[in-house]
Protein backbone atom coordinates (compact mmCIF):
# COMPACT_ATOMS: atom_id res chain seq x y z
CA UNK A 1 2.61 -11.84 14.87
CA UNK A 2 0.82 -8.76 15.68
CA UNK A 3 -2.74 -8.40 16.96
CA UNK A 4 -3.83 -7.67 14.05
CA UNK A 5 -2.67 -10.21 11.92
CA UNK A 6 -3.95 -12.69 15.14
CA UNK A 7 -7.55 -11.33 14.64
CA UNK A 8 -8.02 -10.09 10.89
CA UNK A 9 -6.19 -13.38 9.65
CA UNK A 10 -8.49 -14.44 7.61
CA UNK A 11 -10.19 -11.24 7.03
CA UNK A 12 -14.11 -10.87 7.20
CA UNK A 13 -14.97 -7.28 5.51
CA UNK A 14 -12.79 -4.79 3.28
CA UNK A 15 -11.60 -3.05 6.58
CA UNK A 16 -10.48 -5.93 8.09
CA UNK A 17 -8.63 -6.53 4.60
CA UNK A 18 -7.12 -3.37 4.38
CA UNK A 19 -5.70 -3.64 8.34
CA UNK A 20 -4.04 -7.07 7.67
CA UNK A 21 -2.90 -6.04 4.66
CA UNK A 22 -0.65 -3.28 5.96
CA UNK A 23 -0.46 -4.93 8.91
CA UNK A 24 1.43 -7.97 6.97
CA UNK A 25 3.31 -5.32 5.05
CA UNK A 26 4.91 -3.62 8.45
CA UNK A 27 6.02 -7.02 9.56
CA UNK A 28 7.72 -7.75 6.29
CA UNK A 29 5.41 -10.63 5.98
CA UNK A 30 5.75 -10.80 2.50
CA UNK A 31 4.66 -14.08 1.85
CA UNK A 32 1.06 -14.06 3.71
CA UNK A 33 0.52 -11.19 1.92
CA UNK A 34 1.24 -12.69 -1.53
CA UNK A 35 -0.93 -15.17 -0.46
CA UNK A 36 -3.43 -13.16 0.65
CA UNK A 37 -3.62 -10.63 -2.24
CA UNK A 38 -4.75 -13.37 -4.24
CA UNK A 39 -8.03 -14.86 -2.18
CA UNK A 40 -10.99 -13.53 -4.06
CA UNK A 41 -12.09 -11.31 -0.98
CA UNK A 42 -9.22 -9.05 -2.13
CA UNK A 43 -8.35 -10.21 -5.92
CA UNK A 44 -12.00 -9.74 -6.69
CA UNK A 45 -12.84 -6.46 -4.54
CA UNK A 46 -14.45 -3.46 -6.32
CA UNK A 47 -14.54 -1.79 -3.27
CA UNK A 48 -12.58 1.44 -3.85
CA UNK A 49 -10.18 1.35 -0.83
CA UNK A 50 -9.71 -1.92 -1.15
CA UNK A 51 -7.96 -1.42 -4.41
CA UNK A 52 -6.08 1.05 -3.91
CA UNK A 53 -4.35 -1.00 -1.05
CA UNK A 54 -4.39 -3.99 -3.31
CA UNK A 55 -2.93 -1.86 -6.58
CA UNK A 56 -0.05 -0.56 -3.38
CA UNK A 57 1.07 -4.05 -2.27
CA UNK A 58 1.18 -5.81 -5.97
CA UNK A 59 3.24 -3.13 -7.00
CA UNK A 60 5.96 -3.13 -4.55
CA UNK A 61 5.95 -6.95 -3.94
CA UNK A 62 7.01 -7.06 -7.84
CA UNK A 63 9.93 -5.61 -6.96
């Protein structure tokens, strides 16, 4: 587990979301992130940046 994943895990803002996010993502941690694309923090966001990473990771976990 990286640090970041040890200190954004659960995350707290929409930077901390984005970080874990690709953080999860570089580790191949595809389940947490599955899990974690669906808490409202991030499901809910209408927080530009936020969606765009969320839009990202949906995508490619479909495939």
């Amino acid at each position: 587990m990286s640090g970041i994943v040890a200190a954004f895990d659960p995350p707290e803002s929409a930077t901390e979301a984005i970080a874990l996010m690709d953080a999860l993502w570089a580790e191949n941690n595809c389940a947490r992130l599955g899990e974690l694309l669906k808490i409202p923090q991030i499901e809910e966001s209408t927080d530009p940046s936020v969606i765009e990473i969320r839009t990202k990771y949906v995508a490619r976990l479909k495939k």
